[in-house]
N, C-alpha and C. Protein backbone atom coordinates (compact mmCIF):
# COMPACT_ATOMS: atom_id res chain seq x y z
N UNK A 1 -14.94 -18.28 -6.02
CA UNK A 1 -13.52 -18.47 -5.89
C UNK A 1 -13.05 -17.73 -4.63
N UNK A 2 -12.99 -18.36 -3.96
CA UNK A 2 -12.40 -17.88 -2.24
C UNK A 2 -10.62 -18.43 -1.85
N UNK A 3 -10.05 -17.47 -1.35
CA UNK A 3 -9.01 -17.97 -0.66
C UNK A 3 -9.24 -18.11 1.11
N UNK A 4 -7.94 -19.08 1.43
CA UNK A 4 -8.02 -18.97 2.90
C UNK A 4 -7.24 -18.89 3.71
N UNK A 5 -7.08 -18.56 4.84
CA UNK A 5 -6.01 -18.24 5.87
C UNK A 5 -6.13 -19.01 6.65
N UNK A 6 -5.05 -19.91 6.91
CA UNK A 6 -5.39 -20.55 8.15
C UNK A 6 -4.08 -21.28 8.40
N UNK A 7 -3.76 -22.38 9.40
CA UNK A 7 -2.60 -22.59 9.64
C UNK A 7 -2.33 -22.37 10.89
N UNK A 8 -1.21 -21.30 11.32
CA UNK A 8 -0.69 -21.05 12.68
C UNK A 8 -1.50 -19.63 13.40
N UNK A 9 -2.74 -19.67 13.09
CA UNK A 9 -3.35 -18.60 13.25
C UNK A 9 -4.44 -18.27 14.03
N UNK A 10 -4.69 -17.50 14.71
CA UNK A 10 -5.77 -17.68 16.07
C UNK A 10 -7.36 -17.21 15.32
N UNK A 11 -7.47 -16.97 14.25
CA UNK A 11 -8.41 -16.74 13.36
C UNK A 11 -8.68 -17.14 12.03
N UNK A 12 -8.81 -18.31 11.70
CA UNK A 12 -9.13 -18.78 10.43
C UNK A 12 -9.57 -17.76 9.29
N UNK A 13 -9.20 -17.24 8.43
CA UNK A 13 -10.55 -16.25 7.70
C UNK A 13 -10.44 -16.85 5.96
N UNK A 14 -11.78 -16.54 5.44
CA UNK A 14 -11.87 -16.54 4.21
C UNK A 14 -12.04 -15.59 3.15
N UNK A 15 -10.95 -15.31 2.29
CA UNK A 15 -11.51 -14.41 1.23
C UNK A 15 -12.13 -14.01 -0.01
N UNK A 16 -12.35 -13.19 -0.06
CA UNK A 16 -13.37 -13.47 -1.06
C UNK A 16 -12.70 -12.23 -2.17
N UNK A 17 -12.16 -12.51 -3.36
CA UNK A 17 -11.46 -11.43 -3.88
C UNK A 17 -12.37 -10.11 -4.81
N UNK A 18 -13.33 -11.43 -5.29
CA UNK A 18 -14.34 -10.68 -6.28
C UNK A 18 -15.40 -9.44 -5.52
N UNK A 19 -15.15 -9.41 -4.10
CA UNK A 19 -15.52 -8.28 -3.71
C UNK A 19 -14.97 -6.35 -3.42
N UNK A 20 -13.32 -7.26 -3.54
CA UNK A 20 -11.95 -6.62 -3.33
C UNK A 20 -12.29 -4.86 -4.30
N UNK A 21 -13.11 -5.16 -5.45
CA UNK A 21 -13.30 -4.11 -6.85
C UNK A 21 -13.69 -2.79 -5.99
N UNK A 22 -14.60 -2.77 -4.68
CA UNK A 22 -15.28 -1.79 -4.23
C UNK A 22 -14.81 -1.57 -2.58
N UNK A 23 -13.56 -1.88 -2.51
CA UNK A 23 -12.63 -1.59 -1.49
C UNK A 23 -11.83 -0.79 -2.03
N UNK A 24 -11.58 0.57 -1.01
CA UNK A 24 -10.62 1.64 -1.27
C UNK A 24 -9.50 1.47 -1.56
N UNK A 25 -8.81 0.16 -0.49
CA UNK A 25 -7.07 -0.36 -0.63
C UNK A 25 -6.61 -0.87 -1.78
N UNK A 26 -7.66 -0.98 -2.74
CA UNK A 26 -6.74 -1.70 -3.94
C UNK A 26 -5.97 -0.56 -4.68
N UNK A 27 -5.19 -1.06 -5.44
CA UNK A 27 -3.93 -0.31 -5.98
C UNK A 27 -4.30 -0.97 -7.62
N UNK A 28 -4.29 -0.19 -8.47
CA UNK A 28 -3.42 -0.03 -9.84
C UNK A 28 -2.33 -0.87 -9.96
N UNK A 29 -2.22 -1.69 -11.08
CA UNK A 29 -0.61 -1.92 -11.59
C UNK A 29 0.59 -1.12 -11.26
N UNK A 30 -0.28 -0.19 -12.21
CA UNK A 30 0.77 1.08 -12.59
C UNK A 30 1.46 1.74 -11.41
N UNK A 31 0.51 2.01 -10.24
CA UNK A 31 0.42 2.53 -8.31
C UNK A 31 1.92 1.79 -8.37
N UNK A 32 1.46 0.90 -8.49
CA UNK A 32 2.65 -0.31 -7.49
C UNK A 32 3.89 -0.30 -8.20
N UNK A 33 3.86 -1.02 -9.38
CA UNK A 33 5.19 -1.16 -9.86
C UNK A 33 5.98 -0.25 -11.08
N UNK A 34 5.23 0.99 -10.94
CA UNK A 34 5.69 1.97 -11.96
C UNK A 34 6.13 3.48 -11.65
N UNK A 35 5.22 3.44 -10.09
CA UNK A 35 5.05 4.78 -9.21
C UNK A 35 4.25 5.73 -9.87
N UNK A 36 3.27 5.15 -10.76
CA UNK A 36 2.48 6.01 -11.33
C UNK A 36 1.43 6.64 -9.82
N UNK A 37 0.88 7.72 -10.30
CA UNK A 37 0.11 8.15 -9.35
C UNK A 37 -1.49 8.26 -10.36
N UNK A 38 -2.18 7.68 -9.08
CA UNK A 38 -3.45 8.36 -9.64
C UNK A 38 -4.09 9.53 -9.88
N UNK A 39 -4.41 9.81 -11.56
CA UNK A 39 -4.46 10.41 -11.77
C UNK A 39 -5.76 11.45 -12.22
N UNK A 40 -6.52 11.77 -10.89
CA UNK A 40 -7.41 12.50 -10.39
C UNK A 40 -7.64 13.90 -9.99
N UNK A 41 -8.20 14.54 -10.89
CA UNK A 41 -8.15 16.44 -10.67
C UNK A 41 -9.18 17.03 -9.56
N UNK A 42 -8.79 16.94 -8.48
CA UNK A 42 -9.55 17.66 -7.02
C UNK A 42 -10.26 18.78 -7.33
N UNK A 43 -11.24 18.50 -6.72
CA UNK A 43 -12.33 19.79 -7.28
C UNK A 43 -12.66 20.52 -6.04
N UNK A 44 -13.30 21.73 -6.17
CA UNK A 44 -13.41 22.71 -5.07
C UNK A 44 -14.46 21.91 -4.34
N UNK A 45 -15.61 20.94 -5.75
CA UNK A 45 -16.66 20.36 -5.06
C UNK A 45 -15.87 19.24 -4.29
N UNK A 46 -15.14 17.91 -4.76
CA UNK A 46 -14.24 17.05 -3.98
C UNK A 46 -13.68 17.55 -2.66
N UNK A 47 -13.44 19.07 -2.60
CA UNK A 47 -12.06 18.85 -1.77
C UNK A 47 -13.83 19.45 -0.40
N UNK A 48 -14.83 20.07 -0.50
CA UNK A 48 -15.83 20.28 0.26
C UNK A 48 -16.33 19.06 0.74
N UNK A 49 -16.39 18.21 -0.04
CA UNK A 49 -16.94 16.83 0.52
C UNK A 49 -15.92 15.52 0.69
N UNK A 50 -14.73 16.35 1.01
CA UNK A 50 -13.84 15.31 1.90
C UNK A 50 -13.41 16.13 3.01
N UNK A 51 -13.43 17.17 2.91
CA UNK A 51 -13.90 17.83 4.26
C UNK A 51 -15.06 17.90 4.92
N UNK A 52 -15.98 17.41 4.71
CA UNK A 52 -17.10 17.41 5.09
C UNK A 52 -17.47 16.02 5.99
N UNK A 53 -16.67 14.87 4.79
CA UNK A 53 -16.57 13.86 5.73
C UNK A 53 -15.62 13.21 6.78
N UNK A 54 -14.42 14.23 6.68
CA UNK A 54 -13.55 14.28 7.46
C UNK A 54 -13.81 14.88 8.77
N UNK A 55 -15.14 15.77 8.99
CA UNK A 55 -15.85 16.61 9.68
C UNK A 55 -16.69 15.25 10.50
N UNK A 56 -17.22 14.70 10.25
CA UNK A 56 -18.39 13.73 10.20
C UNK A 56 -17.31 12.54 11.03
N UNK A 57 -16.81 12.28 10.15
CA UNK A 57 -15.75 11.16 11.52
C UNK A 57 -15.62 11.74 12.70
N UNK A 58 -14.84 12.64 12.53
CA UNK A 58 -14.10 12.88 13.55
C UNK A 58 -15.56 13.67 15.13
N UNK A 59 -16.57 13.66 14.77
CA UNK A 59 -17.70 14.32 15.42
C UNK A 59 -18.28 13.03 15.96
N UNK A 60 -18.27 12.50 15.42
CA UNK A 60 -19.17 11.09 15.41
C UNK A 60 -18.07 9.56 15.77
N UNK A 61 -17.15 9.87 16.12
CA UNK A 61 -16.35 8.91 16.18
C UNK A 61 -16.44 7.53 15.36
N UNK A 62 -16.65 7.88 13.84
CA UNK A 62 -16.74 6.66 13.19
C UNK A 62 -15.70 6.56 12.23
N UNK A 63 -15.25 4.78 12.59
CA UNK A 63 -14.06 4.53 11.67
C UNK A 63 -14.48 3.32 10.80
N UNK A 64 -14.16 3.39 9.86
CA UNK A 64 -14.86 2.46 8.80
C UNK A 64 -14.02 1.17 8.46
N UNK A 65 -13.63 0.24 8.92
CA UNK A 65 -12.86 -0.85 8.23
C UNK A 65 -14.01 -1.71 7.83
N UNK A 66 -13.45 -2.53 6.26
CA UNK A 66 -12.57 -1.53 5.39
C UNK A 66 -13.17 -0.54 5.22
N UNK A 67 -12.10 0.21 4.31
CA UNK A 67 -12.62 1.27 3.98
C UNK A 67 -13.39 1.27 2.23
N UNK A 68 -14.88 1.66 2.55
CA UNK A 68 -15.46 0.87 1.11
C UNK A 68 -16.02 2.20 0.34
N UNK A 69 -16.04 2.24 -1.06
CA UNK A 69 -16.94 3.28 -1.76
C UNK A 69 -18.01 3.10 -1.68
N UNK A 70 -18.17 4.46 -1.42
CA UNK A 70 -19.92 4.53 -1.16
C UNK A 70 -20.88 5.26 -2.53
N UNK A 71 -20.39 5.96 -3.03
CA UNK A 71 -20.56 5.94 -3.84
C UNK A 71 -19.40 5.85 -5.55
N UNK A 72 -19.71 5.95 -6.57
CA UNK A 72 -18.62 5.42 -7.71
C UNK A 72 -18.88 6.56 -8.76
N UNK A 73 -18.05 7.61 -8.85
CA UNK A 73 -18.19 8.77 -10.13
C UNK A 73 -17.55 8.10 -11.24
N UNK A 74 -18.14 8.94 -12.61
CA UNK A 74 -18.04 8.38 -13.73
C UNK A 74 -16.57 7.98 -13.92
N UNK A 75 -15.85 8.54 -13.45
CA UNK A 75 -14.36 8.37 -13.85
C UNK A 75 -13.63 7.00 -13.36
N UNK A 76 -14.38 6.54 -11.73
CA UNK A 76 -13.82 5.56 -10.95
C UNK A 76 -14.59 4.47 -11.55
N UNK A 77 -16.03 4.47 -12.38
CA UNK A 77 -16.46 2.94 -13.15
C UNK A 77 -15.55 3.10 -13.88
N UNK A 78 -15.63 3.86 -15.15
CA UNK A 78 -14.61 3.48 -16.06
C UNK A 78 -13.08 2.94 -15.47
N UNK A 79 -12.68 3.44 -14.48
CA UNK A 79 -11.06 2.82 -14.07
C UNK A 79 -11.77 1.68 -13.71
N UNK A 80 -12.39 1.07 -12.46
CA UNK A 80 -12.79 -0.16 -12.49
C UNK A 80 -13.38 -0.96 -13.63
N UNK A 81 -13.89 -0.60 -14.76
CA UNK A 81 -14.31 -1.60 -15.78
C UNK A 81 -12.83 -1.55 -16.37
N UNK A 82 -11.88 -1.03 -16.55
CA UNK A 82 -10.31 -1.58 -17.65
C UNK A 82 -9.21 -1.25 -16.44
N UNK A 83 -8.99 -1.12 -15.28
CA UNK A 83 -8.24 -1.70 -14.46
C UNK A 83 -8.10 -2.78 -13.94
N UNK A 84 -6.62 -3.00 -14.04
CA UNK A 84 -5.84 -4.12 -13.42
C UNK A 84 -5.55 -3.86 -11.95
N UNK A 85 -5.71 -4.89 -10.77
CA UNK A 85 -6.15 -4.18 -9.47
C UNK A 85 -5.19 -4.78 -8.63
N UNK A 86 -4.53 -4.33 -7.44
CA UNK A 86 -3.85 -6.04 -6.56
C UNK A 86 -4.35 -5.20 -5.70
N UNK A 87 -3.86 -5.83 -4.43
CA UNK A 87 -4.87 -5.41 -3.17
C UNK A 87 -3.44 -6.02 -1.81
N UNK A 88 -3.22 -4.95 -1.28
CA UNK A 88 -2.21 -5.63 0.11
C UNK A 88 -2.91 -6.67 0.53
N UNK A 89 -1.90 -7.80 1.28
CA UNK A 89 -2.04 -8.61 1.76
C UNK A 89 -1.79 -8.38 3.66
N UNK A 90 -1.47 -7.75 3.39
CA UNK A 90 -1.02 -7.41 5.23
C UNK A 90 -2.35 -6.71 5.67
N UNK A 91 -3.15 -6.12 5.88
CA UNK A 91 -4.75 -6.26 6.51
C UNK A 91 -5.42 -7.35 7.17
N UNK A 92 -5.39 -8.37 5.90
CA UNK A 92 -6.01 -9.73 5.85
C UNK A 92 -5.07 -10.13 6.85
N UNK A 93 -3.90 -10.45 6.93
CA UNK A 93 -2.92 -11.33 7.82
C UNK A 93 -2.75 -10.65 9.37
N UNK A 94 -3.13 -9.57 9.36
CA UNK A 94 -3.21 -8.66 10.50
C UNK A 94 -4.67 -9.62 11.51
N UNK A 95 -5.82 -9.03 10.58
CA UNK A 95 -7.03 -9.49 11.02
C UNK A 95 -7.03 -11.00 11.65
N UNK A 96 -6.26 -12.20 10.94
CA UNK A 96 -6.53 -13.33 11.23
C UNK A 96 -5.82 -13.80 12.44
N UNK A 97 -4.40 -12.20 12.91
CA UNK A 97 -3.65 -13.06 14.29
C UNK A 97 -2.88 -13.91 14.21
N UNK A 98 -1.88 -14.23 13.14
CA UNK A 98 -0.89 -15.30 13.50
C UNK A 98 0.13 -15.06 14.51
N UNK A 99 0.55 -16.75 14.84
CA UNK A 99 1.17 -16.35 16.13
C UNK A 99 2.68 -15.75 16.19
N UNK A 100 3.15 -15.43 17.17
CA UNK A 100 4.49 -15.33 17.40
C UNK A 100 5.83 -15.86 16.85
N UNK A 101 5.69 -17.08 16.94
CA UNK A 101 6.53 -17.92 15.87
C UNK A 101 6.82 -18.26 14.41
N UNK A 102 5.27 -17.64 13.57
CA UNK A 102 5.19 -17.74 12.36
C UNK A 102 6.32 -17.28 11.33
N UNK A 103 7.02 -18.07 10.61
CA UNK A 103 8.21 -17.63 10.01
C UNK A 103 8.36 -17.94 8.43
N UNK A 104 7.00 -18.85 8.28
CA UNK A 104 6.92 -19.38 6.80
C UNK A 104 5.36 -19.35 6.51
N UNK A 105 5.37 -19.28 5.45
CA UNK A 105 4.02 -19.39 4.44
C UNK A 105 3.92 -20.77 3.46
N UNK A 106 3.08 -21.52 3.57
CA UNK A 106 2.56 -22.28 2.43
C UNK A 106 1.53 -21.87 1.37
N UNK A 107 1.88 -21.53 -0.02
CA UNK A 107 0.94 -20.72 -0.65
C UNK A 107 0.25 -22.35 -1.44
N UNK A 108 -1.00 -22.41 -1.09
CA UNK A 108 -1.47 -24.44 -2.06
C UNK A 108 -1.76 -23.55 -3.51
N UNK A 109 -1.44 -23.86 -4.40
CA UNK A 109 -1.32 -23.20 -5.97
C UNK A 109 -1.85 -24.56 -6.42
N UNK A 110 -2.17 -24.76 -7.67
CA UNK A 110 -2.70 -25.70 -8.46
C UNK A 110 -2.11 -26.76 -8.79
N UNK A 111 -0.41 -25.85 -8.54
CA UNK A 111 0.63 -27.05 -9.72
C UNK A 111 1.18 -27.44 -8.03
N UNK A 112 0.65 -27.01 -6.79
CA UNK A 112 0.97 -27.71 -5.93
C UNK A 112 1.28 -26.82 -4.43
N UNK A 113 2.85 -26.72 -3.57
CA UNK A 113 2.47 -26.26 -2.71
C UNK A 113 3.98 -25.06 -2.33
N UNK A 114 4.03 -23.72 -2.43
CA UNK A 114 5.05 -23.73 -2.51
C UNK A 114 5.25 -22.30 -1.10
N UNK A 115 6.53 -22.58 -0.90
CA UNK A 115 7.00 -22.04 0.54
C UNK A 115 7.71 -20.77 0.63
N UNK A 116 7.12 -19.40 0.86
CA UNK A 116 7.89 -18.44 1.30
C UNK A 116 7.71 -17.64 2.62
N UNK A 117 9.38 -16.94 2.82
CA UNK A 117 9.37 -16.33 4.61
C UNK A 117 7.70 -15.79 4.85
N UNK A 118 7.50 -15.62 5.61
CA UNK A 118 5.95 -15.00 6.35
C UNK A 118 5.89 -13.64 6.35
N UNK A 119 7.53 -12.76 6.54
CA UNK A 119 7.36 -11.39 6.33
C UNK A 119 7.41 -10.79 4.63
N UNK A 120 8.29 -11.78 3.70
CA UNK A 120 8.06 -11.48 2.69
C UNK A 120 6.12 -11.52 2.40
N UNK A 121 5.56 -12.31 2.93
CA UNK A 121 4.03 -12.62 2.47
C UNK A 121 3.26 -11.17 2.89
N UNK A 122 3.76 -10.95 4.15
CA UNK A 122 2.98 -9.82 4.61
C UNK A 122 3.00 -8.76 3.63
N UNK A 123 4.25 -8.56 3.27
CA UNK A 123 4.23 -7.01 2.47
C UNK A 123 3.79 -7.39 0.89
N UNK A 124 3.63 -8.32 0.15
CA UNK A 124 3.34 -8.83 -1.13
C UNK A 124 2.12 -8.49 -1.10
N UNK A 125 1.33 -8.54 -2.50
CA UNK A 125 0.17 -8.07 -2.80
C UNK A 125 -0.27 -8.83 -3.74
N UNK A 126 -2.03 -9.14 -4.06
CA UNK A 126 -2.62 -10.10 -4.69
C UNK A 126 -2.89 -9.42 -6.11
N UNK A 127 -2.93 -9.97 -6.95
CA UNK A 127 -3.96 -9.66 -8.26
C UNK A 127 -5.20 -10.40 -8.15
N UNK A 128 -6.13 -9.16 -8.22
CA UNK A 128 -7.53 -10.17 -8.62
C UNK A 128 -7.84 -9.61 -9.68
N UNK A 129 -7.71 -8.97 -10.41
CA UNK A 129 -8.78 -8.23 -11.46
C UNK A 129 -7.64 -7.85 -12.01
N UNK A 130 -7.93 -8.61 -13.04
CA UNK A 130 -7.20 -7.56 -14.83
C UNK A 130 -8.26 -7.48 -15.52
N UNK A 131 -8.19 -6.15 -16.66
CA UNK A 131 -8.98 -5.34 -17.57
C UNK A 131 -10.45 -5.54 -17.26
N UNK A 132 -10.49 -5.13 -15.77
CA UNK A 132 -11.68 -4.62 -14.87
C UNK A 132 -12.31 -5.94 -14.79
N UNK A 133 -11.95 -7.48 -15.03
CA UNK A 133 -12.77 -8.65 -14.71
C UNK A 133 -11.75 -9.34 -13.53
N UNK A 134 -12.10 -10.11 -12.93
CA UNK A 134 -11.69 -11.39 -11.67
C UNK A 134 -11.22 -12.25 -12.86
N UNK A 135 -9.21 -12.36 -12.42
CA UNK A 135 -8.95 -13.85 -12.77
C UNK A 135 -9.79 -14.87 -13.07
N UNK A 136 -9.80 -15.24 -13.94
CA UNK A 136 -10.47 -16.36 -14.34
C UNK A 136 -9.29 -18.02 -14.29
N UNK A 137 -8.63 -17.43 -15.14
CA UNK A 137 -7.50 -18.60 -15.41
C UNK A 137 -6.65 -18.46 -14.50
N UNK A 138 -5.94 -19.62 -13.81
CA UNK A 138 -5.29 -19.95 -12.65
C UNK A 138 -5.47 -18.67 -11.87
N UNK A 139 -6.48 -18.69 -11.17
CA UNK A 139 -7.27 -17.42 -10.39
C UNK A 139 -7.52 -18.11 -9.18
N UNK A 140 -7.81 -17.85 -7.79
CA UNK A 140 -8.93 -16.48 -7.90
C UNK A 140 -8.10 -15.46 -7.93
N UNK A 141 -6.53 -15.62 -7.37
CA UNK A 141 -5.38 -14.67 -7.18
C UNK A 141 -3.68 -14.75 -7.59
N UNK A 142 -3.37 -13.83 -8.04
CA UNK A 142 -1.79 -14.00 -7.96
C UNK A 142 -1.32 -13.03 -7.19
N UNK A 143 0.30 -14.10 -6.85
CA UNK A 143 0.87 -13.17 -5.43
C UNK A 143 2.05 -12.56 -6.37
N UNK A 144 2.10 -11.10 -5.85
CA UNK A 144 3.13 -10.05 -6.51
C UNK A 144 4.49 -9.89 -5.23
N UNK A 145 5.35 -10.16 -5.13
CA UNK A 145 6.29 -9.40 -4.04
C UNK A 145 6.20 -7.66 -4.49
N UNK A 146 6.57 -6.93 -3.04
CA UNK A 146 5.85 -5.42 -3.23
C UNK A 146 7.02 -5.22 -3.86
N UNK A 147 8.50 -5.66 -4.15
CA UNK A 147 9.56 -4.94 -4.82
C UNK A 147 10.14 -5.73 -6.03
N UNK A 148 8.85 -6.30 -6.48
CA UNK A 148 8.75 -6.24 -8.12
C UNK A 148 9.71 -7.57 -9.05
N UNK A 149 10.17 -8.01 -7.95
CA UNK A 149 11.18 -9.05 -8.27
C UNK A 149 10.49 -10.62 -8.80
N UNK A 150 9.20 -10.60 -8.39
CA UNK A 150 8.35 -11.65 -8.96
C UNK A 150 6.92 -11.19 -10.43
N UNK A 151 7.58 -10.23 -10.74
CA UNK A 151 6.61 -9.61 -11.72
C UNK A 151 6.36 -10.01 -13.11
N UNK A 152 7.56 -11.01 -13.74
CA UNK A 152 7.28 -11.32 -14.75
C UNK A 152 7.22 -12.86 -14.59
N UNK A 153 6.83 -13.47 -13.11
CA UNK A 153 6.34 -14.47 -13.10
C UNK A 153 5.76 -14.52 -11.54
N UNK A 154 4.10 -14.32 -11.42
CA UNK A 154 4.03 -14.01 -10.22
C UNK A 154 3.29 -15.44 -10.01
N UNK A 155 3.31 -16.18 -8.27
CA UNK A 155 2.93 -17.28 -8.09
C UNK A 155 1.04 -17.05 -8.57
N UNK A 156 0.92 -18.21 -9.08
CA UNK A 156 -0.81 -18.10 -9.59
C UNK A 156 -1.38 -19.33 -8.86
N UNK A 157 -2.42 -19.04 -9.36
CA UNK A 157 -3.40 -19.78 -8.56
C UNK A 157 -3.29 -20.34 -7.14
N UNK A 158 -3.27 -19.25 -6.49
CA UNK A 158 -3.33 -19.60 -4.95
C UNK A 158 -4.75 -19.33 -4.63
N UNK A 159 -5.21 -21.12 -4.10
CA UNK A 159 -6.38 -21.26 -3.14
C UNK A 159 -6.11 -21.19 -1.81
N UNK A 160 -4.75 -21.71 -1.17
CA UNK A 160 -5.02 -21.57 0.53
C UNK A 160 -3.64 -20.95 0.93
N UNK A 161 -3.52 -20.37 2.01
CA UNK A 161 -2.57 -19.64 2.91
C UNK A 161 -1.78 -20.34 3.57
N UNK A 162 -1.18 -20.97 3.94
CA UNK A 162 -1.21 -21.53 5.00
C UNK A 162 0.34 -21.23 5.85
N UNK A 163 0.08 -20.52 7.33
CA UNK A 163 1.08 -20.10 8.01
C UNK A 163 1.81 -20.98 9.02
N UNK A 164 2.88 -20.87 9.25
CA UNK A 164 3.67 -22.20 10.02
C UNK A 164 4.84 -21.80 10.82
């Protein structure tokens, strides 16, 4: 189940959501539309080995996009096996280059094809994963607006992007 970008855009790209689980940028439900914070107790060992790799960038001039886990402590499987996940959409739309003029979005959904501004799209965010599995039903994604106003009916099943 892939989505795609394409349209008014100097880079076609395809996504792939079911990989989205082991990318840093995804967000929680709760993150987004509740202001919950994650809720993670920093350890003397944590806070040594994010200094350590904060040490390591900056020596080595390496920047990682995305930014991916490298490794997964017991606490972050369990949130990934019963988290609900969305993931910004503005990265992806960054990466692909649309042009200058772009002022609308075509989202192709199942039940058909439907049209919003291009800056509302940018800041909106996808669902791929509820209770730690990939949409299945009208999947691969649903689109959330970031200020919550489409939450108790968010557009589903969007297969293609399309910018104009």
């Amino acid at each position: 189940m892939i989505v795609q970008i394409a349209g008014n855009v100097k880079f076609p790209i395809t996504l792939d959501p079911t990989v989205w689980i082991f990318d840093d940028r995804k967000m929680t439900f709760p993150e987004v539309f509740e202001g919950e914070e994650n809720p993670t107790e920093p350890t003397e060992e944590d806070e040594l080995k994010r200094q350590s790799t904060r040490f390591d960038r900056e020596v080595y001039q390496q920047k990682i996009n995305p930014p991916v886990n490298k490794s997964i402590n017991r606490y972050e499987k369990q949130r990934i096996l019963k988290g609900t996940f969305l993931m910004p959409l503005k990265p992806f739309l960054h990466t692909s280059e649309p042009a200058a003029d772009v002022k609308k979005a075509a989202l192709v959904t199942d039940e058909g094809e439907k049209v919003i501004d291009a800056d509302v799209l940018s800041e909106s965010l996808l669902l791929f994963a509820e209770n730690g599995k990939p949409l299945q039903e009208q999947g691969p994604v649903h689109l959330y607006f970031k200020d919550g106003s489409n939450r108790s009916e968010p557009i589903k099943g969007i297969k293609k992007i399309v910018l104009q």
